[in-house]
Protein backbone atom coordinates (compact mmCIF):
# COMPACT_ATOMS: atom_id res chain seq x y z
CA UNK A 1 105.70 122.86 112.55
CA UNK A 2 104.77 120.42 110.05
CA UNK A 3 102.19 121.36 107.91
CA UNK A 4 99.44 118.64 107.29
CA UNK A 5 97.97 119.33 103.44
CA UNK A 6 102.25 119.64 102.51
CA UNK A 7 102.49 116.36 104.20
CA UNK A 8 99.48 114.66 102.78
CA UNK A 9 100.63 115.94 99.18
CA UNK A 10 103.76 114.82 99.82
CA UNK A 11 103.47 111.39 100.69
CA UNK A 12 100.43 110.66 97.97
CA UNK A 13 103.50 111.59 95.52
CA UNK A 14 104.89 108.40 96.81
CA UNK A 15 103.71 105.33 94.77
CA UNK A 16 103.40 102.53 97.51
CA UNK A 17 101.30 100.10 96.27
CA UNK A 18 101.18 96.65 98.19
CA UNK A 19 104.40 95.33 98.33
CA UNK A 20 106.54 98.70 97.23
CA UNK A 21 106.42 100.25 100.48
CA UNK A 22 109.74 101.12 101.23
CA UNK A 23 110.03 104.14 99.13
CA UNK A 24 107.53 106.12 101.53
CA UNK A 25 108.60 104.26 104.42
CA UNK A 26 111.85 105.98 103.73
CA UNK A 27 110.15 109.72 104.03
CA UNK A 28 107.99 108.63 107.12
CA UNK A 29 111.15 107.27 108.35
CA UNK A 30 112.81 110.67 108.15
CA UNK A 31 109.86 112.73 109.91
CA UNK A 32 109.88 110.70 112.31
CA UNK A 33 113.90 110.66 112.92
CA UNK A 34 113.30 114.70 112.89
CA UNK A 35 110.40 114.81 115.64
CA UNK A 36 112.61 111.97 117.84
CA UNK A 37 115.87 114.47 117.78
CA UNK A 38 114.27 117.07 119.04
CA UNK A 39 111.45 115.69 121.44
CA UNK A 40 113.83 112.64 122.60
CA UNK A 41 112.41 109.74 120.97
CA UNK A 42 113.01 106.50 119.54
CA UNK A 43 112.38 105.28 116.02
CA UNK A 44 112.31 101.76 115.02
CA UNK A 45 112.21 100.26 111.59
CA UNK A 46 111.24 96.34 111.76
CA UNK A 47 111.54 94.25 109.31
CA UNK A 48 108.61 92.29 108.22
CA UNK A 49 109.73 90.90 104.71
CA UNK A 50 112.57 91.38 102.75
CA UNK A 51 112.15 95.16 101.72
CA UNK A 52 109.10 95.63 103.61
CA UNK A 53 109.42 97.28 107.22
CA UNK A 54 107.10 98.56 109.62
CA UNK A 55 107.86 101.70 111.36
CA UNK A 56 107.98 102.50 115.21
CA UNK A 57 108.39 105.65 116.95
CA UNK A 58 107.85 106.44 120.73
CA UNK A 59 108.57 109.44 123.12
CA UNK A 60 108.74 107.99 126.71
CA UNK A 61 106.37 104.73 127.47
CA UNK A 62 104.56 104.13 124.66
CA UNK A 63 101.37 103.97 126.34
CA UNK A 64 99.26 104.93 123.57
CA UNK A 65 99.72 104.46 119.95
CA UNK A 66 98.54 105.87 116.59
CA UNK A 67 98.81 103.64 113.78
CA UNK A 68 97.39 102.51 110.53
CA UNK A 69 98.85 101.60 107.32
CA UNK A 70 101.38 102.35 104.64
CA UNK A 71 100.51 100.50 101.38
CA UNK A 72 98.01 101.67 99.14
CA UNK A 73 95.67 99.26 96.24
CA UNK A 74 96.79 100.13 92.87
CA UNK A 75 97.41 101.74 90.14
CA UNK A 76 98.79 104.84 91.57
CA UNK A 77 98.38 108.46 90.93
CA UNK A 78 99.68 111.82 92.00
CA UNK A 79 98.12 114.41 93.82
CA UNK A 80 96.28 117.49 92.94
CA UNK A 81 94.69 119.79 95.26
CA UNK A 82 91.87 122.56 95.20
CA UNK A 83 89.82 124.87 97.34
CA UNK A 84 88.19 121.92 99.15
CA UNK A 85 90.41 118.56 98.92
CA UNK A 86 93.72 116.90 98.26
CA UNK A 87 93.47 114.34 95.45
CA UNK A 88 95.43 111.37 94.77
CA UNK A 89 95.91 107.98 95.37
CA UNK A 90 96.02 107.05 99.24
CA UNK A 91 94.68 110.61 100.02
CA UNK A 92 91.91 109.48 102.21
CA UNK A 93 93.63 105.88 102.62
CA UNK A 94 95.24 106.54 104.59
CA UNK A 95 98.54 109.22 103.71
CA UNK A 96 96.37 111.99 104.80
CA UNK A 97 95.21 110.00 108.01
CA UNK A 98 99.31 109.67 108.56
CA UNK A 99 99.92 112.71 107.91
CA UNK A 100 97.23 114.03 110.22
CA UNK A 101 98.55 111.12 113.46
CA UNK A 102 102.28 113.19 112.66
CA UNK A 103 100.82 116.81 113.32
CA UNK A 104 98.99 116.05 115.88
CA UNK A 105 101.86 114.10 117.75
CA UNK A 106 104.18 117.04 116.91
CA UNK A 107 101.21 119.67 118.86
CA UNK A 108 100.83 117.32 121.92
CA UNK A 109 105.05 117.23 122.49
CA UNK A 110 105.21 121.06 121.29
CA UNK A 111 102.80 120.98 124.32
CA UNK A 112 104.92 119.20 126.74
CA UNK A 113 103.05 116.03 126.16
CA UNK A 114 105.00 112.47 126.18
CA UNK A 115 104.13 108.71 126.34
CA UNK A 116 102.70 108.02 123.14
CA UNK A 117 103.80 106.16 119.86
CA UNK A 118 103.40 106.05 116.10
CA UNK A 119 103.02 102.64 114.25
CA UNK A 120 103.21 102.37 110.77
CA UNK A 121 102.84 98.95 108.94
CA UNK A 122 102.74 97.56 105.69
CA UNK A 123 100.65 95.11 103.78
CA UNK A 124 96.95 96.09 105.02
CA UNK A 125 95.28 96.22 101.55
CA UNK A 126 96.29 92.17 100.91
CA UNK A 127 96.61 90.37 104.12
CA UNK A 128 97.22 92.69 106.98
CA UNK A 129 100.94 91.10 107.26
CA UNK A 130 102.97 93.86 109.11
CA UNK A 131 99.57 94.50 111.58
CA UNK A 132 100.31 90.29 112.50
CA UNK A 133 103.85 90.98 112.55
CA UNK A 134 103.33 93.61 115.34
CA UNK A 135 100.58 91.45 116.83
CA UNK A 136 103.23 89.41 117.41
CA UNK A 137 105.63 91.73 119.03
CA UNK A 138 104.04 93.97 121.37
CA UNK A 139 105.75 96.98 122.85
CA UNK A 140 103.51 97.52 126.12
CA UNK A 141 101.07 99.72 124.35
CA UNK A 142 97.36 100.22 126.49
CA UNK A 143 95.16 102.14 123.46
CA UNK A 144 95.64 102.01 119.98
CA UNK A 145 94.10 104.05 117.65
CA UNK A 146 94.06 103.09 113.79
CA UNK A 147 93.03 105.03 111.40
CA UNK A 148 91.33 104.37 108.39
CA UNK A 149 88.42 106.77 106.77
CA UNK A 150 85.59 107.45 109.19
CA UNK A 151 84.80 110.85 108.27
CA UNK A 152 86.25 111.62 111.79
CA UNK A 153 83.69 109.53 113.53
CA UNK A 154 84.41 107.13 116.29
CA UNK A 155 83.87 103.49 114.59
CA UNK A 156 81.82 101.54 117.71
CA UNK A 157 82.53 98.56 115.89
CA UNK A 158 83.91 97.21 112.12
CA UNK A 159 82.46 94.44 110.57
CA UNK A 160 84.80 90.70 109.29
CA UNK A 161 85.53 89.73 106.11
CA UNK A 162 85.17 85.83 105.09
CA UNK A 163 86.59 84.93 101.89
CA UNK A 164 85.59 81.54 100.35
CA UNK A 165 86.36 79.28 97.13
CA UNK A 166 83.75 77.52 95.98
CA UNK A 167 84.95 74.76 93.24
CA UNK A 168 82.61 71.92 91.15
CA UNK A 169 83.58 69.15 88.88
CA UNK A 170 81.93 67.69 85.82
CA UNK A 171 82.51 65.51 82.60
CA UNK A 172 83.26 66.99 79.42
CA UNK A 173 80.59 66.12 76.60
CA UNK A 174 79.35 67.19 73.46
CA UNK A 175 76.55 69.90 73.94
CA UNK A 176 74.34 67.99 71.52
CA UNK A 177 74.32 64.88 74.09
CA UNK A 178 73.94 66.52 77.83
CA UNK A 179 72.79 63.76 78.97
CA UNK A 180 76.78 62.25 78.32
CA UNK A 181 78.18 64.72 80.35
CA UNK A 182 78.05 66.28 83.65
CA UNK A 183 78.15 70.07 83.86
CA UNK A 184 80.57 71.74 86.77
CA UNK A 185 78.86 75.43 85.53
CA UNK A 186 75.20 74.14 86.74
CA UNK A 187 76.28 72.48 90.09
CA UNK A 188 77.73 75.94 90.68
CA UNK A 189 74.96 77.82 89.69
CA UNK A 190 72.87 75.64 91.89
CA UNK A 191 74.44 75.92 94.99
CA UNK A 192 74.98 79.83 94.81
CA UNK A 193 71.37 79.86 94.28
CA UNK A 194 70.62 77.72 97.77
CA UNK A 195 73.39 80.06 99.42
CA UNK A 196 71.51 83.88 98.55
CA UNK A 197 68.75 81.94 100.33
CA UNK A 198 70.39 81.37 103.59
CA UNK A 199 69.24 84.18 106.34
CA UNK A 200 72.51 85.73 107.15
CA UNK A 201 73.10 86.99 110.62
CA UNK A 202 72.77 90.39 111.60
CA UNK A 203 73.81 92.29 114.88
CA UNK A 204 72.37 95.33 116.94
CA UNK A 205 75.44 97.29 116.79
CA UNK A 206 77.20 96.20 113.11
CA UNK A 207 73.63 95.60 111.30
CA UNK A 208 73.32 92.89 108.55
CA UNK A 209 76.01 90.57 106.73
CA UNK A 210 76.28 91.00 103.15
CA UNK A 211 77.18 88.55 100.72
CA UNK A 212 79.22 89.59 97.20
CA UNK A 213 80.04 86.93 94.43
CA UNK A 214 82.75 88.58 93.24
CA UNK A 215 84.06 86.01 90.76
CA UNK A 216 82.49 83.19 88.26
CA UNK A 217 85.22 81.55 86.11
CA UNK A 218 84.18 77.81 83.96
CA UNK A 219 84.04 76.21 81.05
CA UNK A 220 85.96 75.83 78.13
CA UNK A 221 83.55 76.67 75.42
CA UNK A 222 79.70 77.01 74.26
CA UNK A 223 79.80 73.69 72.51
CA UNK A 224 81.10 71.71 75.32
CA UNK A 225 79.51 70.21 78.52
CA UNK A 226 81.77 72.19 80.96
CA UNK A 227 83.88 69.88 83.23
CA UNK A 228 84.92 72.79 86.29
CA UNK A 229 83.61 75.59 87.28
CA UNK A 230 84.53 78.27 90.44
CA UNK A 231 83.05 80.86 92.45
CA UNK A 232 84.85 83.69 95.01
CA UNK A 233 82.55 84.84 97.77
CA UNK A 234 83.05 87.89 99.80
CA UNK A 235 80.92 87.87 103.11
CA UNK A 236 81.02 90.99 105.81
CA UNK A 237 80.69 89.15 109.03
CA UNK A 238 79.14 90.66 111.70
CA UNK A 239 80.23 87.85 113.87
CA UNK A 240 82.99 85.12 114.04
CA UNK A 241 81.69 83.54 111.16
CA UNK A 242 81.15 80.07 112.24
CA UNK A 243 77.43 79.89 111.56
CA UNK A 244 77.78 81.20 108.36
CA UNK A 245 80.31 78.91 107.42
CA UNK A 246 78.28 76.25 108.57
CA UNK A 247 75.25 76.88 106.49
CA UNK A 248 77.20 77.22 103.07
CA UNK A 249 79.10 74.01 103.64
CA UNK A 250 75.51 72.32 104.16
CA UNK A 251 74.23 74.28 100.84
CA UNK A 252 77.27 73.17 98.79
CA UNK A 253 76.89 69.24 99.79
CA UNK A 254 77.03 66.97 96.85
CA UNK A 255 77.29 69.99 94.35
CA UNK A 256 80.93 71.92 95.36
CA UNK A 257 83.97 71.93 97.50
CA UNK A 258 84.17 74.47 99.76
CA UNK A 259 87.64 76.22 100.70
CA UNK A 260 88.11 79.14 103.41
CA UNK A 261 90.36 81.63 101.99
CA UNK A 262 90.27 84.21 104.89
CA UNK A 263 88.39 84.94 108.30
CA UNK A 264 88.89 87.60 109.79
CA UNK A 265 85.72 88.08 112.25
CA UNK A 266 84.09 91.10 113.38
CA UNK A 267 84.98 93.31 116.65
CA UNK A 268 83.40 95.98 118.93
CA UNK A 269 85.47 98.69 119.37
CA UNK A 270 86.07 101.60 122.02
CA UNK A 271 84.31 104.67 122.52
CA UNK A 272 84.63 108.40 124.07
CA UNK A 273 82.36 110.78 125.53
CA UNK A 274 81.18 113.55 123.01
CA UNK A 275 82.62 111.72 119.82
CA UNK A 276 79.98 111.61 116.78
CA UNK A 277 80.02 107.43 116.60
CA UNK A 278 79.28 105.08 113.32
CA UNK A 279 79.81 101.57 111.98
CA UNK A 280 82.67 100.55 109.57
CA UNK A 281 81.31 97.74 106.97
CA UNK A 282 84.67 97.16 106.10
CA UNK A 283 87.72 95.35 107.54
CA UNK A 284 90.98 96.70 109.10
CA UNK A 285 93.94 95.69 111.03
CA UNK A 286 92.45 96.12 114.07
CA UNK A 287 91.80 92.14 114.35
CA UNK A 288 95.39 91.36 113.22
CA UNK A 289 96.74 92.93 116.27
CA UNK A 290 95.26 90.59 118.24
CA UNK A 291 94.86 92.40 121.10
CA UNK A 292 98.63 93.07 121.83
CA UNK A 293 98.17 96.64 121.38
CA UNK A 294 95.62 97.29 123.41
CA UNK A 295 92.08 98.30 123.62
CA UNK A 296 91.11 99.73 119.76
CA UNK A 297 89.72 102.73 118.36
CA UNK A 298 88.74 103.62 115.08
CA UNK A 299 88.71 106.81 113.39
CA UNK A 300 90.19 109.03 110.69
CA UNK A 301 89.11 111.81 108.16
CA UNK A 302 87.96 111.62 104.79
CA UNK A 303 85.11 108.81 103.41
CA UNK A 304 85.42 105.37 102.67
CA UNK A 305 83.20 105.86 99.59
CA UNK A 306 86.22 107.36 97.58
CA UNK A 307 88.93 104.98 98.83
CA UNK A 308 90.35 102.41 96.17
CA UNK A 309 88.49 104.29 93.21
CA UNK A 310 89.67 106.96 90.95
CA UNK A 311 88.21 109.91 92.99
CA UNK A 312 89.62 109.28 95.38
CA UNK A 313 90.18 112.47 97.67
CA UNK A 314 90.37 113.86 101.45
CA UNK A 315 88.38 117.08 102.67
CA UNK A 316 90.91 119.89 104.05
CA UNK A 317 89.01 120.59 106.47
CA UNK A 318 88.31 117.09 107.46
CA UNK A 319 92.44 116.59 107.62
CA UNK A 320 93.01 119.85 109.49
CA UNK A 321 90.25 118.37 112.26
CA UNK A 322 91.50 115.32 112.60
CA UNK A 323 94.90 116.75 113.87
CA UNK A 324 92.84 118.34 116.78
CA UNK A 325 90.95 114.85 117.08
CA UNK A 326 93.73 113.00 117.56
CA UNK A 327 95.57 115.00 119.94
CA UNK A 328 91.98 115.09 122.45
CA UNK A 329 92.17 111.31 121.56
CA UNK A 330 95.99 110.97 122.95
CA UNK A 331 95.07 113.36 126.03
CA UNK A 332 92.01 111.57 126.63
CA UNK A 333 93.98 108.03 126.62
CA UNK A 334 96.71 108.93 128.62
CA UNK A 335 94.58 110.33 131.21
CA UNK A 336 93.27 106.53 131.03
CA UNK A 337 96.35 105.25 131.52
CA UNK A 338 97.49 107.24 134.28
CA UNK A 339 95.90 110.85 136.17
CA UNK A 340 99.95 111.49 135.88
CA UNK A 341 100.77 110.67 132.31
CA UNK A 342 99.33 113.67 130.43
């Protein structure tokens, strides 16, 4: 039986940054080759990019699938573990989550259990391009459950992500003679301040949107009337976005052009009987799949409050439940699907 803090360890030692996936898609590959020999599965690898695949494996109908993500936001670092947690880059997002989906998989066919599938996909931390890539190319799946750091809770819902550009235009002058010039830095500055004024929606279940400026760039020096000028905006949505959208188009008019980056809206997500429940503020793949997977779920061990920063870490304990979640998930699903298809 494959043990899940090994596993976890061993695929954190795997540097798989955005875009460098294939050297841990090679291990997961080879797990998943063993568990398909001798439970009579299938395993897929499906190219997404050049150098870049996701990873499929079913046993039976794949009715049901576990999935999340392989790539991991830089810079990388290995693991360490103590009494209490595995350490490391990826530990809690999401190589321990994968290495938890594995075990459990491995316990429900030890058990005689069958229809169910793994999906592993690249690109999540940028743009989500192997979760559109299987959005694209559904396999008949009913439930899918991704996994991303919930501290084992069942997500009811995870909130959008709207990325904008915001860009204004001036005339160079001397500093000495403003009144020559026309500066880009103070249209900006102008309509940011009109858009932390707009009421942003909020929702029952997902609570408020939040607005970041993330990025101010402009100007060329202190001395010179400052000709352009940009702003990136980070919005949680708790909606589709539209309204939103909307209002900072009408707050930018005759100050700055605004340009959508990405929308990628908000959605409500499924729930069990006796699962502790909470909201994700963040964004996963869940909207890329577009449906084609099936009805989502959202849950995994460890806390998002660590992911992407340099303590970042996974409780043991946490990683040793989630195996046990995710088989009651599986069992709970298939029953769904079918009384027969346990």
């Amino acid at each position: 039986m494959l043990d899940p803090i090994a596993l976890t360890r061993r695929l954190v030692d795997i540097e798989s940054i955005t875009g460098n996936e294939m050297g841990v898609s090679i291990e997961i590959e080879k797990i998943l080759t063993d568990l398909a020999k001798r439970f009579n599965g299938t395993v897929e690898r499906i190219p997404v990019e050049p150098e870049r695949d996701n990873l499929f494996c079913y046993f039976g109908e794949s009715l049901v699938t576990l999935s999340t993500h392989m790539d991991t936001v830089p810079p990388f670092f290995p693991s360490r573990e103590d009494e209490e947690f595995i350490w490391g880059r990826g530990a809690c997002d999401v190589k321990g989550i994968i290495a938890a989906m594995i075990c459990a998989g491995e316990k429900l066919l030890e058990a005689g259990g069958r229809n169910f599938g793994f999906l592993f996909v690249v690109g999540e931390e940028r743009n989500s391009v192997g979760a559109y890539h299987a959005g694209r190319n559904p396999r008949g799946s009913k439930f899918i459950v991704n996994g991303e750091p919930t501290e084992n809770r069942l997500a009811l819902g995870s909130k959008g992500a709207l990325r904008l550009e915001l860009t204004a235009t001036g005339k160079m002058a001397h500093s000495a003679y403003p009144e020559l010039g026309e500066s880009a830095i103070e249209k900006l500055l102008d309509a940011l301040e009109r858009i932390r004024k707009i009421d942003l929606p909020w929702d029952d279940v997902l609570g408020p949107s939040t607005l970041n400026i993330g990025v101010l760039s402009g100007g060329r020096a202190p001395n010179v009337i400052p000709d352009a000028a940009r702003a990136e905006l980070l919005i949680r949505l708790v909606d589709n976005g539209d309204a939103i959208v909307t209002a900072i188009r009408g707050a930018c008019t005759n100050l700055c052009e605004v340009n959508e980056v990405l929308r990628i809206p908000a959605v409500r997500l499924g729930a069990i009987d006796g699962f502790d429940t909470m909201v994700a503020s963040y964004t996963t793949d869940i909207p890329a799949f577009q449906g084609a997977w099936g009805q989502p779920y959202l849950l995994g061990p460890g806390t998002i409050h660590v992911a992407h920063t340099s303590e970042e870490r996974i409780p043991k304990r946490q990683l040793l439940d989630a195996v046990e979640i995710y088989q009651q998930m599986l069992r709970t699903l298939l029953e769904r699907c079918h009384p027969v298809l346990k």
